[in-house]
Protein backbone atom coordinates (compact mmCIF):
# COMPACT_ATOMS: atom_id res chain seq x y z
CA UNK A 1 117.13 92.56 45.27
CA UNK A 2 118.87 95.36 43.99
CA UNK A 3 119.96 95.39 41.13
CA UNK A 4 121.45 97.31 38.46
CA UNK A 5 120.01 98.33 35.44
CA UNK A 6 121.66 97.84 32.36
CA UNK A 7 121.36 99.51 29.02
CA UNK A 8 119.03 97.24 27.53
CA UNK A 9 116.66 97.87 30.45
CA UNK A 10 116.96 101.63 30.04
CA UNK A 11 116.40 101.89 26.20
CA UNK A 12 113.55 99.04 26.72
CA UNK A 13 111.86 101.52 29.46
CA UNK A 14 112.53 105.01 27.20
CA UNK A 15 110.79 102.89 24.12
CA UNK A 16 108.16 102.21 26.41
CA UNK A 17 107.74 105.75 28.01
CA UNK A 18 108.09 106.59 24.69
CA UNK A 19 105.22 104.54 23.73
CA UNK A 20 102.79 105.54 26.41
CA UNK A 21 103.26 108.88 25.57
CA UNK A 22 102.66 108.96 21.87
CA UNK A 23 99.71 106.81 23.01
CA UNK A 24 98.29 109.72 25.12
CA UNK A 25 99.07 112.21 22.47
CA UNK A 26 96.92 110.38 20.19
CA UNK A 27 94.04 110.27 23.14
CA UNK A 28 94.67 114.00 23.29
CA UNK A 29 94.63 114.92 20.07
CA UNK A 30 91.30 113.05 19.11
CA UNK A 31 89.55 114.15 22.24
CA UNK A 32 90.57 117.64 21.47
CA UNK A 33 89.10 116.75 17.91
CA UNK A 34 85.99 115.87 19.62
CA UNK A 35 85.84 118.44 21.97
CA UNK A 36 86.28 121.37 19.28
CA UNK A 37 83.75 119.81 16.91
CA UNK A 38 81.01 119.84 19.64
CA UNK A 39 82.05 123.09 20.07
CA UNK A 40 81.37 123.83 16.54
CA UNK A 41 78.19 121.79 16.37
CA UNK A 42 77.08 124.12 19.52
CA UNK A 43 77.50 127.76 18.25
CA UNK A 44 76.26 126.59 14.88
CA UNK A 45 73.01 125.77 16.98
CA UNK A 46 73.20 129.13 18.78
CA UNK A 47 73.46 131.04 15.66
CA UNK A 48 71.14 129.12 13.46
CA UNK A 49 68.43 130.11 16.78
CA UNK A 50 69.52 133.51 16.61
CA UNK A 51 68.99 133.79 12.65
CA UNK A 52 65.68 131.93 12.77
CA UNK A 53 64.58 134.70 15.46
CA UNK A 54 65.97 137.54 13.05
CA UNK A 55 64.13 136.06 10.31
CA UNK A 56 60.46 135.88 12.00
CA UNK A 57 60.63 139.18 13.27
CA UNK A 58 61.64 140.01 9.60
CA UNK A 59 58.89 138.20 7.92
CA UNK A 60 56.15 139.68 10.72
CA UNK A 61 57.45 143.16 10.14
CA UNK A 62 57.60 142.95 6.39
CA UNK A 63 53.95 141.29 6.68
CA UNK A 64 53.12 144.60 8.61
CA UNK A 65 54.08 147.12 6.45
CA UNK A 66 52.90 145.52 3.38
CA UNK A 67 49.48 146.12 5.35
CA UNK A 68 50.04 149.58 5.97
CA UNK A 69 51.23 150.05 1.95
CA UNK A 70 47.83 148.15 0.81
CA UNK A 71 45.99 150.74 3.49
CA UNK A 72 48.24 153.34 2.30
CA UNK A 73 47.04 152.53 -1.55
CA UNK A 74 43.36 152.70 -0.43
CA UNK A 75 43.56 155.88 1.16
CA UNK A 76 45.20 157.57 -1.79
CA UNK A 77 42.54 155.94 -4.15
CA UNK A 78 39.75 157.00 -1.83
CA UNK A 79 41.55 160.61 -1.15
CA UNK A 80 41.56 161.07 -5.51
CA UNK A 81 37.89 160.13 -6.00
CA UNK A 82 37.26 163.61 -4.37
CA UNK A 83 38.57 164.69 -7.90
CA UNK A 84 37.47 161.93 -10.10
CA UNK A 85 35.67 159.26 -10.29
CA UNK A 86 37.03 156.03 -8.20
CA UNK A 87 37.97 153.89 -10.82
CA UNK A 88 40.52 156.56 -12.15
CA UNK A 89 41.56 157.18 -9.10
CA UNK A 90 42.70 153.58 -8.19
CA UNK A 91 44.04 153.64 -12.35
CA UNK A 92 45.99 156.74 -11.74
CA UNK A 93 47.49 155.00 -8.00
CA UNK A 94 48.51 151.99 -9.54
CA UNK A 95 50.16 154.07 -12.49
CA UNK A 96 51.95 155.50 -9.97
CA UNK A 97 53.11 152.95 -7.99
CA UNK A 98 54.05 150.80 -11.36
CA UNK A 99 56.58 153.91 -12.32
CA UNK A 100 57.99 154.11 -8.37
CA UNK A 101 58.38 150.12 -8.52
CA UNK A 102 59.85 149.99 -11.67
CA UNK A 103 61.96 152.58 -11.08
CA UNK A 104 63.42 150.84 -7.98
CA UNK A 105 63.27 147.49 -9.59
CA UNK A 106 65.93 149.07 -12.63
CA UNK A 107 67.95 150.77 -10.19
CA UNK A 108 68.77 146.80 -8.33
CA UNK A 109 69.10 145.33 -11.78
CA UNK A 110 71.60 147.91 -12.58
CA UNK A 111 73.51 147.60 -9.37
CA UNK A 112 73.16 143.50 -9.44
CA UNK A 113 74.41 143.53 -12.74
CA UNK A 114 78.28 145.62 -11.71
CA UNK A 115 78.28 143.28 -8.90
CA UNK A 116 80.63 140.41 -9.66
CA UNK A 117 80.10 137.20 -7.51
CA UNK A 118 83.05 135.34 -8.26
CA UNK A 119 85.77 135.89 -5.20
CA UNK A 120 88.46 137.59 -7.39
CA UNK A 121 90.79 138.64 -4.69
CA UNK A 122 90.81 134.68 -3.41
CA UNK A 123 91.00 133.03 -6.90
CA UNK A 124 94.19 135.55 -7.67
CA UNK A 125 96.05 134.64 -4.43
CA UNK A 126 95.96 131.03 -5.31
């Protein structure tokens, strides 16, 4: 039973090696596909638990010190009525805390305003 292969038989395996292997590419491909968007899919979940962490601890510490800058407000008011009466002294506080805010509040405008949002650098290498 041995026989000889002929050419037909070789080209008719190669097409079919051929075959199976562009057939496994295409497995590997799309499980790498898979595999890379679970991958993906994971540290998005890692990072969306670390920012949701981050952004408690933010909103408890920024809770916090607004506290201590209400507490802070009443001890200056109650520290000026030694001088005048209390409802100048809470009049002349918030005065001052109106020209400190809106102080800071022009210096962001100012700096929000030079800032440019658009992504020059990308839009002139296209």
């Amino acid at each position: 039973m041995n026989r000889e292969l002929t050419k037909e038989d070789v080209s008719t395996m190669q097409r079919e090696s051929f075959g199976e292997l562009l057939g496994q590419l295409v497995s590997h491909s799309a499980s790498l596909v898979r595999d890379e968007i679970k991958l993906a899919k994971q540290e998005m979940l890692e990072e969306l638990q670390s920012f949701r962490s981050g952004a408690i601890t933010l909103v408890i510490g920024a809770a916090l010190v607004w506290i201590a800058l209400l507490s802070l407000c009443a001890a200056v008011v109650i520290g000026l009525s030694v001088f005048m009466g209390p409802g100048m002294a809470a009049l002349v506080t918030g005065a001052g805390l109106v020209v400190v805010g809106g102080t800071i509040a022009f210096i962001g405008l100012r700096q929000l305003k030079k800032t440019m949002l658009k992504p020059e650098k990308t839009t002139r290498s296209m």
